[in-house]
N, C-alpha and C. Protein backbone atom coordinates (compact mmCIF):
# COMPACT_ATOMS: atom_id res chain seq x y z
N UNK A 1 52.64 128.10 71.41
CA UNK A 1 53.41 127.00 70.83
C UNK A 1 54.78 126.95 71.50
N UNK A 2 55.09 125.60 71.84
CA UNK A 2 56.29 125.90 73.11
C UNK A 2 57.44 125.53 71.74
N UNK A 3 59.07 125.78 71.94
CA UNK A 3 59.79 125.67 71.26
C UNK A 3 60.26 123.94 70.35
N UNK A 4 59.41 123.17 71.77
CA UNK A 4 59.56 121.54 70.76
C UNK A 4 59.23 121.46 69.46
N UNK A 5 57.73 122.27 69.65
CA UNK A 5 56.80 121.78 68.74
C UNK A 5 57.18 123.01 67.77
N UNK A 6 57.84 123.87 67.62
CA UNK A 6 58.06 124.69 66.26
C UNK A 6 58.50 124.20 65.07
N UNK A 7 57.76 124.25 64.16
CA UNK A 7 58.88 123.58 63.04
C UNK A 7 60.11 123.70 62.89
N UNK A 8 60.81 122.39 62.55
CA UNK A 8 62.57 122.42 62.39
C UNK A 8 62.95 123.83 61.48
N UNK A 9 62.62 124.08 60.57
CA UNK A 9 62.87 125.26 59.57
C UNK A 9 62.99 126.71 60.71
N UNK A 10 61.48 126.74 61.03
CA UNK A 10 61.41 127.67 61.42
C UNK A 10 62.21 128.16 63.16
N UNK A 11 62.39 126.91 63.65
CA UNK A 11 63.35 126.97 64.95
C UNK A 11 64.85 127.11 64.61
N UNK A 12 65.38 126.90 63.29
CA UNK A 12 66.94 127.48 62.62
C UNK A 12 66.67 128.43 62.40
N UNK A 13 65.56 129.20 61.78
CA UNK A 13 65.57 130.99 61.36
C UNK A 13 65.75 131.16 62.52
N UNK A 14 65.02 130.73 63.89
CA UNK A 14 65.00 131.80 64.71
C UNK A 14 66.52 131.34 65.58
N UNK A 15 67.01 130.26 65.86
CA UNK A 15 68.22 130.23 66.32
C UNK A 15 69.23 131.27 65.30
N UNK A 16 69.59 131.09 64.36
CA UNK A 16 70.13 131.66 63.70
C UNK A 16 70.27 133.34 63.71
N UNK A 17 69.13 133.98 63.93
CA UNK A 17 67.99 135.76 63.84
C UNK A 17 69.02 135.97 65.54
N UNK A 18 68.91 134.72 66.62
CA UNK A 18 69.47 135.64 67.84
C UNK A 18 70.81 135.10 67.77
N UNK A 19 71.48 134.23 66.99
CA UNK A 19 73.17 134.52 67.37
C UNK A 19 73.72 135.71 66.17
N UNK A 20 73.01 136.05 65.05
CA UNK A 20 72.99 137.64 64.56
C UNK A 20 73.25 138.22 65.45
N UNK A 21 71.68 138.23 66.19
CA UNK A 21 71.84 139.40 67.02
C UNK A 21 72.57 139.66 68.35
N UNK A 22 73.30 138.54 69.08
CA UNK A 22 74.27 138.66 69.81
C UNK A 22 75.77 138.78 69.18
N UNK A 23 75.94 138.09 67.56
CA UNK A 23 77.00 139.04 67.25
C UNK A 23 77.03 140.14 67.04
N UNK A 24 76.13 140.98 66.82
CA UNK A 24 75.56 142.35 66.68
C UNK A 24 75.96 142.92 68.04
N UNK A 25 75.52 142.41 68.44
CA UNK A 25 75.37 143.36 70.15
C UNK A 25 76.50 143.16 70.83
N UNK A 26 77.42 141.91 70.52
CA UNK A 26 78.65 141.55 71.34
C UNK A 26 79.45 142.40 70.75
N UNK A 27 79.67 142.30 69.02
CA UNK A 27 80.39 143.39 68.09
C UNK A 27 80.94 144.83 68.54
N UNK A 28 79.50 145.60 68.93
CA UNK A 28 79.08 146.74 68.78
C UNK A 28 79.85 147.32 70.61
N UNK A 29 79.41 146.07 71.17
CA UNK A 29 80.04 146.73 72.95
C UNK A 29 81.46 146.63 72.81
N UNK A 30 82.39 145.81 72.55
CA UNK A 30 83.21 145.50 72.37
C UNK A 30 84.23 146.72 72.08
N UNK A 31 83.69 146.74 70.49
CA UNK A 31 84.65 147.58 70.07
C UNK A 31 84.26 149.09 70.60
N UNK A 32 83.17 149.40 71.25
CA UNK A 32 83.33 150.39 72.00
C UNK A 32 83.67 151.05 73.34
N UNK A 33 83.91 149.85 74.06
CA UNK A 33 84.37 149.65 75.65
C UNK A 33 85.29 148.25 75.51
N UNK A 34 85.57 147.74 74.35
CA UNK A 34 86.80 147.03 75.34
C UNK A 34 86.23 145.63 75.49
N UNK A 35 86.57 144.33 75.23
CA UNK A 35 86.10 143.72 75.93
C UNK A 35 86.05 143.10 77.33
N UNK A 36 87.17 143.83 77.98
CA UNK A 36 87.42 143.97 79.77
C UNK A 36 86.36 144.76 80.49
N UNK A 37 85.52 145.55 79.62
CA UNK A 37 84.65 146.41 80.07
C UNK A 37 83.32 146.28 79.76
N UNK A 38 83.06 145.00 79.44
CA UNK A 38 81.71 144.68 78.75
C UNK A 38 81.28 143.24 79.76
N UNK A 39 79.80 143.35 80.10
CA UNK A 39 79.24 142.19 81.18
C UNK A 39 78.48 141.42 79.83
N UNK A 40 78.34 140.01 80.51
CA UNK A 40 77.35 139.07 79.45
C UNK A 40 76.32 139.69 79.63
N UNK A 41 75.99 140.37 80.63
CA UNK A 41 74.37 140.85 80.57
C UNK A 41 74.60 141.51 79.99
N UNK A 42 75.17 142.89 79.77
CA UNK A 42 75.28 143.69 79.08
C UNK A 42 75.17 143.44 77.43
N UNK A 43 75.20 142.90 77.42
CA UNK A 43 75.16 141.47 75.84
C UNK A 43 74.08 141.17 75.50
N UNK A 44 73.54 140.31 77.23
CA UNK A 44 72.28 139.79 76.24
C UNK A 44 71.45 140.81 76.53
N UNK A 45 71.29 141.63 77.15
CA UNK A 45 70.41 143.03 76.92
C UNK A 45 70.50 143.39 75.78
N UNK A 46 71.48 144.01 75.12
CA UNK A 46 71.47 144.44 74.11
C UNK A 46 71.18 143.47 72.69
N UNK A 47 71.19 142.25 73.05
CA UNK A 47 70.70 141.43 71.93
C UNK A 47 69.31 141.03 72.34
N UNK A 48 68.35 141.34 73.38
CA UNK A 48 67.05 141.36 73.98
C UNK A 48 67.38 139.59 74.19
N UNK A 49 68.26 139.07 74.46
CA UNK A 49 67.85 137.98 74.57
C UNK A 49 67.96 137.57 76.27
N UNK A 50 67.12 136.54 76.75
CA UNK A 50 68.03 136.26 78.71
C UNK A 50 69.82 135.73 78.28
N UNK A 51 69.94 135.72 79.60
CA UNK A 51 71.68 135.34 79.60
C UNK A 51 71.45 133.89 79.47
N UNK A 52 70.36 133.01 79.80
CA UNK A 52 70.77 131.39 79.83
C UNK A 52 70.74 131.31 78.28
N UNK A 53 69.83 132.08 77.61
CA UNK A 53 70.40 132.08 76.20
C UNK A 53 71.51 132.42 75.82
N UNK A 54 72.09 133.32 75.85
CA UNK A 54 73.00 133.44 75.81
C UNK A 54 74.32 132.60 75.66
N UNK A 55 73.86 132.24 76.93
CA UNK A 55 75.55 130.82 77.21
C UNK A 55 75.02 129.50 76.39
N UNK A 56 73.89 129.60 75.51
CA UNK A 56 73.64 128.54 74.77
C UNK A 56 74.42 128.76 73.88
N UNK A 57 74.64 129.87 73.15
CA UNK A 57 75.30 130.42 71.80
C UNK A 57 77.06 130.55 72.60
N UNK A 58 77.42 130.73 73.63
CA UNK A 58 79.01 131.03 73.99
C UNK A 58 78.72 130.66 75.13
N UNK A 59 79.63 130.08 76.09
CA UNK A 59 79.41 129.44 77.77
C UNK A 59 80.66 130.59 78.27
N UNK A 60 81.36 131.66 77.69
CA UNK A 60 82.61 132.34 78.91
C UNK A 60 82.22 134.02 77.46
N UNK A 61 83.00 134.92 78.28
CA UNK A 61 82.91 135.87 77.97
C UNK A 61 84.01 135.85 76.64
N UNK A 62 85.17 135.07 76.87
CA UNK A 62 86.05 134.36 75.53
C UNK A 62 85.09 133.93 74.58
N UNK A 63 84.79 133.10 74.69
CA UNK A 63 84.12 132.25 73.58
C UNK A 63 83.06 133.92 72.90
N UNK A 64 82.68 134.28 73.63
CA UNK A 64 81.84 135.48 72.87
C UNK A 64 82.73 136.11 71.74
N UNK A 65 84.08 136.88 72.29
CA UNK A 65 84.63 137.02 71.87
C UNK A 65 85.12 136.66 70.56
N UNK A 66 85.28 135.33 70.77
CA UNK A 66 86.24 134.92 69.72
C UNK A 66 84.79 134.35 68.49
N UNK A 67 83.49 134.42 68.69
CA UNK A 67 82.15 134.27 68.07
C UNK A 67 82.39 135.04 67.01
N UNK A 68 82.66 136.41 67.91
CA UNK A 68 82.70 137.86 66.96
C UNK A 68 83.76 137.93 66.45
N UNK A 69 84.84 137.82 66.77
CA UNK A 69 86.00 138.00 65.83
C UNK A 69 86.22 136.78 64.56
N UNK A 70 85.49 135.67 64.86
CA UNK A 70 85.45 134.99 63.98
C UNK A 70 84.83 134.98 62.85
N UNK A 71 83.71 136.10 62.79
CA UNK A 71 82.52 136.07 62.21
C UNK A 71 83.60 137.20 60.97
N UNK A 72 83.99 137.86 61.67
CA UNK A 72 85.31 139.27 61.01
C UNK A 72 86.03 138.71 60.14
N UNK A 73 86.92 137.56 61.25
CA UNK A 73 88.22 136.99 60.50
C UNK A 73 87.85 136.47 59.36
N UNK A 74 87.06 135.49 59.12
CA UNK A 74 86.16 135.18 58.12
C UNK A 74 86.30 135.69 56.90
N UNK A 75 85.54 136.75 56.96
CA UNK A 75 84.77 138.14 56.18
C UNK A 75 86.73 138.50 55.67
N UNK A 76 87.51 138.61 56.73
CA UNK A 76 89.06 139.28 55.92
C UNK A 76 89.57 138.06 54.82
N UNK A 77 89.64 136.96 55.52
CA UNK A 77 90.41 135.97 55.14
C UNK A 77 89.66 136.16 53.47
N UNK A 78 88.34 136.32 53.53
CA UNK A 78 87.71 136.24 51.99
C UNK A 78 88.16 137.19 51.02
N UNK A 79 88.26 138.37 51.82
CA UNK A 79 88.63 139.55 51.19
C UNK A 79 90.30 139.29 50.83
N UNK A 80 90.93 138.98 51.39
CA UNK A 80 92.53 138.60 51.01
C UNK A 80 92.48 137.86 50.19
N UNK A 81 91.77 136.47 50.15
CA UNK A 81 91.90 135.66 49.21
C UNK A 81 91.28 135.89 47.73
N UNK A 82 90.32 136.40 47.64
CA UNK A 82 90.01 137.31 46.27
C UNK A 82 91.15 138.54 45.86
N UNK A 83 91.74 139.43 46.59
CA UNK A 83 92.87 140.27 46.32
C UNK A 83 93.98 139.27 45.67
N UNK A 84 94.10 138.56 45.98
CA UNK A 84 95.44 137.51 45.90
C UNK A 84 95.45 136.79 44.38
N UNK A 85 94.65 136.52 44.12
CA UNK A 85 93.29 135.62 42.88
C UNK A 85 94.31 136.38 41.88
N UNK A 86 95.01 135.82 41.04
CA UNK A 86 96.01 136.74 39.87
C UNK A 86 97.22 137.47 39.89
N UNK A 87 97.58 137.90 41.41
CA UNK A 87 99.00 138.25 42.16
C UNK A 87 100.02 137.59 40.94
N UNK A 88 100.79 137.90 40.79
CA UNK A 88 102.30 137.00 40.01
C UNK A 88 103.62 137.27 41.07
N UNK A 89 103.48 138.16 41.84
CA UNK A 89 104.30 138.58 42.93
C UNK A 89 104.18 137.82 44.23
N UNK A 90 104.98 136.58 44.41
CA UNK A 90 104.58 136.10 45.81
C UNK A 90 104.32 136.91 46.95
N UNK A 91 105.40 137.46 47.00
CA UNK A 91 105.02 137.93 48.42
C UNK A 91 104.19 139.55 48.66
N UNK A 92 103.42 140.06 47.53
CA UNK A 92 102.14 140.45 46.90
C UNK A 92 101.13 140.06 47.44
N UNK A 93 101.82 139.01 46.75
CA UNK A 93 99.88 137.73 46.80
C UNK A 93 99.80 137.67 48.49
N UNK A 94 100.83 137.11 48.76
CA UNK A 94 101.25 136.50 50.76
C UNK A 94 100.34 137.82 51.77
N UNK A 95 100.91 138.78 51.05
CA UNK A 95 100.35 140.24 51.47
C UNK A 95 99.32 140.81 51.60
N UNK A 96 98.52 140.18 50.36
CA UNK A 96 97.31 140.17 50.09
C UNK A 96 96.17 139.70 51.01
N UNK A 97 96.94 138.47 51.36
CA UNK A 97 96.03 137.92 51.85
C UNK A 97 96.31 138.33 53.74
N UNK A 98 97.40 138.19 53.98
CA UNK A 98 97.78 138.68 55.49
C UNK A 98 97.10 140.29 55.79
N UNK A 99 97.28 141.20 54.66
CA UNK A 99 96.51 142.72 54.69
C UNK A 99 95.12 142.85 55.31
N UNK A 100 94.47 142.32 55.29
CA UNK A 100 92.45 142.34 55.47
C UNK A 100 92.33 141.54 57.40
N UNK A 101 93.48 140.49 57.55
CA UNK A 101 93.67 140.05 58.64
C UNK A 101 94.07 140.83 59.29
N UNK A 102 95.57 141.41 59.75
CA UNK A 102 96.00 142.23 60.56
C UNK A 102 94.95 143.42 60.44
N UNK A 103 94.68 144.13 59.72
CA UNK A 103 93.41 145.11 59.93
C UNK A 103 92.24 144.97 60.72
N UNK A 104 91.87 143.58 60.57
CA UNK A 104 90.51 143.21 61.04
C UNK A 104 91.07 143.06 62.59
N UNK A 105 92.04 142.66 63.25
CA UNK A 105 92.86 142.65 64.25
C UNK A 105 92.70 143.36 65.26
N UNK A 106 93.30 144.81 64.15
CA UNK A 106 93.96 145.47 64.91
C UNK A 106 92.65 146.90 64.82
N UNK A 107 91.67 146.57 64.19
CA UNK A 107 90.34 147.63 64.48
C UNK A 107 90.05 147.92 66.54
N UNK A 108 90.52 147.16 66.99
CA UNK A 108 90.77 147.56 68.77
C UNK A 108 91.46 146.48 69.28
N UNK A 109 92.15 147.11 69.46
CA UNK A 109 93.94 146.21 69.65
C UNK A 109 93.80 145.54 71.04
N UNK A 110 93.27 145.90 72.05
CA UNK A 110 93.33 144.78 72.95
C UNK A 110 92.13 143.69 72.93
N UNK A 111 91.20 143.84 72.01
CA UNK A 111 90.31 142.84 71.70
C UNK A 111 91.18 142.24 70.74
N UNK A 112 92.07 142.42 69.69
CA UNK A 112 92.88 141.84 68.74
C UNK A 112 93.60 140.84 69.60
N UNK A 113 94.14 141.61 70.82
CA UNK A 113 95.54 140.70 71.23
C UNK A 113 94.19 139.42 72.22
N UNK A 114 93.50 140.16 72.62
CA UNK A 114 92.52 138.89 73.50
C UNK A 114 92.74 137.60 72.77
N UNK A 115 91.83 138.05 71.58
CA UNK A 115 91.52 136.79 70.44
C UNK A 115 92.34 135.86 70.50
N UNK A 116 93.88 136.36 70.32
CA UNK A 116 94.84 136.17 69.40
C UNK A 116 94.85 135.02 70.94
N UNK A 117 94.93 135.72 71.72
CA UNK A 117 95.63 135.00 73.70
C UNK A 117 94.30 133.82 73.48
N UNK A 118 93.28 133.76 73.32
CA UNK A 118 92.19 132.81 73.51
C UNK A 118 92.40 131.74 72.55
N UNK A 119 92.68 131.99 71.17
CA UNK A 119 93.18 131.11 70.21
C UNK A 119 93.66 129.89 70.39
N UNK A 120 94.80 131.04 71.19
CA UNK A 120 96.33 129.80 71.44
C UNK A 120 96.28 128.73 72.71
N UNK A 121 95.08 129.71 73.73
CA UNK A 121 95.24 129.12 75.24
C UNK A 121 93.83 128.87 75.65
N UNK A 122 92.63 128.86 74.75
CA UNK A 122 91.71 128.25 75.02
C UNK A 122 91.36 127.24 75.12
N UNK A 123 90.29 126.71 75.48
CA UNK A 123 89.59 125.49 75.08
C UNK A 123 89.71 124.83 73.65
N UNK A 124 90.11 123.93 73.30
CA UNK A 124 89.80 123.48 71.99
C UNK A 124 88.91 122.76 71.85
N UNK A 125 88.52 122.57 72.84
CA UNK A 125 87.24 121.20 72.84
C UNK A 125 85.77 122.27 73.19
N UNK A 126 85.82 123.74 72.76
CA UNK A 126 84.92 124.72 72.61
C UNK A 126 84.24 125.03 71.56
N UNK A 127 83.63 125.14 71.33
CA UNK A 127 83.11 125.34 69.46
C UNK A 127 83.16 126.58 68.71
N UNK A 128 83.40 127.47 69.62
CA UNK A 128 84.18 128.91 69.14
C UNK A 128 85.12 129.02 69.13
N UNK A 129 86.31 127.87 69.64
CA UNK A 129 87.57 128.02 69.54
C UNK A 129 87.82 126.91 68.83
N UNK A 130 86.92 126.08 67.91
CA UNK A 130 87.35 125.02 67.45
C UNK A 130 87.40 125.47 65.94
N UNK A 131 86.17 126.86 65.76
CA UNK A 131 85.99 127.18 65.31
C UNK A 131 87.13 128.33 64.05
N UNK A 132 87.95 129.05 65.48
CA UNK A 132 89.09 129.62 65.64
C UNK A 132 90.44 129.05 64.73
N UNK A 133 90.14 128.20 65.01
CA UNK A 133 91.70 126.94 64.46
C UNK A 133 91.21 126.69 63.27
N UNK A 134 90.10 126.79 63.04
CA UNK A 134 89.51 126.11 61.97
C UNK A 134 89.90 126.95 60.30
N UNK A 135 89.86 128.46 61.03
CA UNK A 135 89.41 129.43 60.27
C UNK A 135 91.27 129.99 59.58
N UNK A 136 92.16 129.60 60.87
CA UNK A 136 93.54 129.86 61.30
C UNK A 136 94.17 128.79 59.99
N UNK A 137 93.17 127.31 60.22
CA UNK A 137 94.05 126.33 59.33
C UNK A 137 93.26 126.78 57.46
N UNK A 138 92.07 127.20 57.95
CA UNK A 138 92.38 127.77 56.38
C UNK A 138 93.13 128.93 55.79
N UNK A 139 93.50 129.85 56.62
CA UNK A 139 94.52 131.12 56.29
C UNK A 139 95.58 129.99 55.38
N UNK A 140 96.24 129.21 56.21
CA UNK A 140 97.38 128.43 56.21
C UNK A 140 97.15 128.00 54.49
N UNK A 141 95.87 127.02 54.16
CA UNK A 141 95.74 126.38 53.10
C UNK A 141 95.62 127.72 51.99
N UNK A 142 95.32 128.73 52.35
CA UNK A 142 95.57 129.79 51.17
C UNK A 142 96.49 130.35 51.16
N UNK A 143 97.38 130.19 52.14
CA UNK A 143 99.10 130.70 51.88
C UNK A 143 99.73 129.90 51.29
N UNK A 144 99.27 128.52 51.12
CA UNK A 144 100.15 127.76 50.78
C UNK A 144 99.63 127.34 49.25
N UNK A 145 98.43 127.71 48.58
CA UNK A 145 97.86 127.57 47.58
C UNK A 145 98.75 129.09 46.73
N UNK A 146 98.70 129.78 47.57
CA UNK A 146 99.46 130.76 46.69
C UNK A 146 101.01 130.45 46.64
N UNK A 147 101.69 130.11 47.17
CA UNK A 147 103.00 129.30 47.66
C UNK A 147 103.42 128.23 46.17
N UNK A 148 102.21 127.28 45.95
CA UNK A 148 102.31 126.57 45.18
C UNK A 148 102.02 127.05 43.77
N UNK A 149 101.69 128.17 43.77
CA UNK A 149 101.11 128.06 42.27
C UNK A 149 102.29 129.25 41.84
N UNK A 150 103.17 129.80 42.48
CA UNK A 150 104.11 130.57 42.16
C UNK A 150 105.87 129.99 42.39
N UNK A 151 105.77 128.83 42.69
CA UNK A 151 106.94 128.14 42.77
C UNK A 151 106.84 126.86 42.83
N UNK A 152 107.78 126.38 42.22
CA UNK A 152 108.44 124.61 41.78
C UNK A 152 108.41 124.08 43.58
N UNK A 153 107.70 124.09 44.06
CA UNK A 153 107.84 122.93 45.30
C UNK A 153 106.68 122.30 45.64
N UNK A 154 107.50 121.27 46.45
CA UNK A 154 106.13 119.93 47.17
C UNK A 154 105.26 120.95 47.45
N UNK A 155 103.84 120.23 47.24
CA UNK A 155 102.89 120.65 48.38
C UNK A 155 103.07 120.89 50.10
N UNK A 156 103.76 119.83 50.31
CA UNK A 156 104.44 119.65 51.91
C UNK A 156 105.07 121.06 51.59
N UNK A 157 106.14 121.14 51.38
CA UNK A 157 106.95 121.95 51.00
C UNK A 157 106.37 123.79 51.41
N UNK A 158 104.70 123.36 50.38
CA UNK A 158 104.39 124.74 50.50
C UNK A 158 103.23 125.16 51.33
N UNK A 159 103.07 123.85 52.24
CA UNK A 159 102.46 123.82 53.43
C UNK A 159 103.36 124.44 54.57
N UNK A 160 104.66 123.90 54.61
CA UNK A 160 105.36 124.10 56.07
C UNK A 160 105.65 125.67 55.66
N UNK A 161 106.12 126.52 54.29
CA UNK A 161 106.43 127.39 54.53
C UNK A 161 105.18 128.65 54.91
N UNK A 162 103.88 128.16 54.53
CA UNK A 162 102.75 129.05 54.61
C UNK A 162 103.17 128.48 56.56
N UNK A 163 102.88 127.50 56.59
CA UNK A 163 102.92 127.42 58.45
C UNK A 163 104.01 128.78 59.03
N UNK A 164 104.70 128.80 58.44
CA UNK A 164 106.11 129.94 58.95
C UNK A 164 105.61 131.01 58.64
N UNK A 165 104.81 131.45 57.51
CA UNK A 165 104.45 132.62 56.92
C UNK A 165 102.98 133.30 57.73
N UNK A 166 102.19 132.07 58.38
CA UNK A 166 100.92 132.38 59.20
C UNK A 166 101.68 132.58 60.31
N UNK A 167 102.64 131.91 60.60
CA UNK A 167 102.89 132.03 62.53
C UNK A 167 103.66 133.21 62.81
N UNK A 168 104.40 133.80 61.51
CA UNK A 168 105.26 135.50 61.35
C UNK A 168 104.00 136.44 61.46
N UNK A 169 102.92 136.33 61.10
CA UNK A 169 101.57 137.33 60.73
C UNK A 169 100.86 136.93 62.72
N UNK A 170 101.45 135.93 62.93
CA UNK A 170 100.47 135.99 64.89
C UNK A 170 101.19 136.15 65.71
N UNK A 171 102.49 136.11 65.59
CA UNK A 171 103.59 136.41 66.44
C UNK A 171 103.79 138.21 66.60
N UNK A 172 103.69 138.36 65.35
CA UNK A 172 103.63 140.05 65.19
C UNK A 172 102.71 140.49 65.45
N UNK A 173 101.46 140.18 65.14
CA UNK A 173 100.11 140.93 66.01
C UNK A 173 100.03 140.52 67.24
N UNK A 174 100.73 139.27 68.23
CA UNK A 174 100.33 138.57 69.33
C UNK A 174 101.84 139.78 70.27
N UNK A 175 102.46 140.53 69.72
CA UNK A 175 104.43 140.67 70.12
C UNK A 175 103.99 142.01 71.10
N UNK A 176 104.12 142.00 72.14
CA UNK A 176 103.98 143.21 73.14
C UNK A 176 104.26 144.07 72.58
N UNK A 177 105.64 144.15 72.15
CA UNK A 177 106.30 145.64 71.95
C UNK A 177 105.64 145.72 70.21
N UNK A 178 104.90 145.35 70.22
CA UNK A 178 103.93 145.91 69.17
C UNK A 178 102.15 146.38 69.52
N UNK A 179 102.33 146.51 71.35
CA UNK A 179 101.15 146.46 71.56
C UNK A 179 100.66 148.11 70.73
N UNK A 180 101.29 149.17 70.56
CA UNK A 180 101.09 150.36 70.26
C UNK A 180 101.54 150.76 68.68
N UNK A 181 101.96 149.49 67.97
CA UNK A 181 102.16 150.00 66.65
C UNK A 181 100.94 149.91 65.60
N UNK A 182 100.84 151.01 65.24
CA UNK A 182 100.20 151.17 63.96
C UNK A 182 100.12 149.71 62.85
N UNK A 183 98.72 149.84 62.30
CA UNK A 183 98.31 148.77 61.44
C UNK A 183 100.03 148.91 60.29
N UNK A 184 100.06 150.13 59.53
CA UNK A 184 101.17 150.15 58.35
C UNK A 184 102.32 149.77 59.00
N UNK A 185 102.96 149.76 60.21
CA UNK A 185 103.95 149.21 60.92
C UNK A 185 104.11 147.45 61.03
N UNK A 186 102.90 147.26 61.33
CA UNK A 186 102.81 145.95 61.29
C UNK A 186 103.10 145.11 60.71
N UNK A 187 101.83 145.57 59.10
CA UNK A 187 102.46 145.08 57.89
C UNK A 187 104.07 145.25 56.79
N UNK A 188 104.28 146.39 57.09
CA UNK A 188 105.85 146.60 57.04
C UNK A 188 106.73 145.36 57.60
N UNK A 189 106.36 145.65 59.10
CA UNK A 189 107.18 144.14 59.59
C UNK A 189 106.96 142.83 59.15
N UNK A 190 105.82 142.80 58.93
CA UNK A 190 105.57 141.25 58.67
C UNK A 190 105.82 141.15 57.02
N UNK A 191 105.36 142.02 55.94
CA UNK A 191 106.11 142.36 55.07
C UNK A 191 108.03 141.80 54.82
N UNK A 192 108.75 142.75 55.30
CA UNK A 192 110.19 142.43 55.69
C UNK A 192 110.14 140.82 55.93
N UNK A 193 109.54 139.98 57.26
CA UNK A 193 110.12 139.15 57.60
C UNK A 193 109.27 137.99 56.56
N UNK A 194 108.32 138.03 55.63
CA UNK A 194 107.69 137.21 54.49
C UNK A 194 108.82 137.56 53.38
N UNK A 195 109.53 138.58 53.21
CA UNK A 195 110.59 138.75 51.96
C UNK A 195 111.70 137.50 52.45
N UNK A 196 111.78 137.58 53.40
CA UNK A 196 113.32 137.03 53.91
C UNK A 196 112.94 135.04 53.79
N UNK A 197 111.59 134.87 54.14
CA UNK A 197 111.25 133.29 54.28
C UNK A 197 111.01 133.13 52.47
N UNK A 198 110.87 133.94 51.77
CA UNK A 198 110.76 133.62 50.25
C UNK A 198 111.42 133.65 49.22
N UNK A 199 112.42 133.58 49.34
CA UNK A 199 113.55 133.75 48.52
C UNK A 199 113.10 133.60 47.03
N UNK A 200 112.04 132.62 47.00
CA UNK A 200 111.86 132.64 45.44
C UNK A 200 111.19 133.61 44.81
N UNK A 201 110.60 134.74 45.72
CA UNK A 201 109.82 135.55 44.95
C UNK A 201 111.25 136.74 44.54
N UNK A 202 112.23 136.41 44.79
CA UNK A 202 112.90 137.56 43.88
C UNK A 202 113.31 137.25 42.80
């Protein structure tokens, strides 16, 4: 049975079963060599799939990348935003939710800073980096949902300051002279500079 004729159902399980398994396999090389040190073959071997498959699911060794870290960022952003769920402490809650991100980051720091470099200077017209922004502009809408429900301002209001409060949390994981600091360093800093943009949480 050639792939036309598979049923629609059953041709999404199986699309679905191998970009698993190339986030699996992209995941797994990655964070153990680096992603400077990892080949697409090396990828789709390990996900048994060929490479023209492959570049069906990601077309650059970025886009792989940012597949897998997206699949992560995801998974944190959820985990922050349930921590946050009852906070009365703004910049708690802000914390809450920035905490599960910088971690997920900084689990191998020059795949962290890659991401972070592909984000900003990729393709946007990519679907793993459209994907990227996508995931970036919801951080934003839950900084600013917590923003609003702990202080008297516009929505605008508590949009632009979550914008200041997301771009302090990528500037600090994206900042050279933080290429060697520790996750608790991080958040410390970004900590400090979320006290100073919130005046209302004191």
């Amino acid at each position: 049975m050639t792939e036309t004729s598979i049923p629609a159902g059953r041709r999404e399980r199986n699309k679905q079963a191998k970009l698993e398994r190339i986030i699996a396999a992209a995941s797994t090389l990655f964070a153990e060599r680096g992603v400077d040190d990892v080949t697409t073959q090396q990828i789709a071997d390990a996900a048994d799939i060929g490479t023209g498959t492959l570049f069906l699911y990601a077309k650059t060794k970025g886009e792989l990348l940012l597949l897998v870290q997206n699949a992560h960022y995801e998974e944190a952003l959820g985990r922050g935003r349930a921590a946050a769920d009852g906070m009365e402490d703004l910049v708690d809650a802000l914390m809450a939710i920035i905490g599960p991100i910088v971690e997920c980051n900084r689990v191998h720091i020059d795949n962290g800073r890659s991401y972070l470099r592909e984000m900003v200077f990729g393709d946007p017209g990519e679907p793993r980096h459209a994907e990227a922004l996508a995931i970036a502009a919801k951080t934003e809408a839950a900084l600013a949902a917590v923003i609003a429900r702990g202080a008297e301002i516009s929505a605008a209001e508590a949009a632009a300051l979550a914008r200041a409060v997301s771009s302090v949390m990528f500037l600090t994981m994206a900042a050279g002279i933080n290429a060697t600091a520790d996750t608790e360093a991080l958040l410390d800093d970004i900590r400090t500079q979320v006290s100073v943009l919130t005046p209302r949480a004191e």
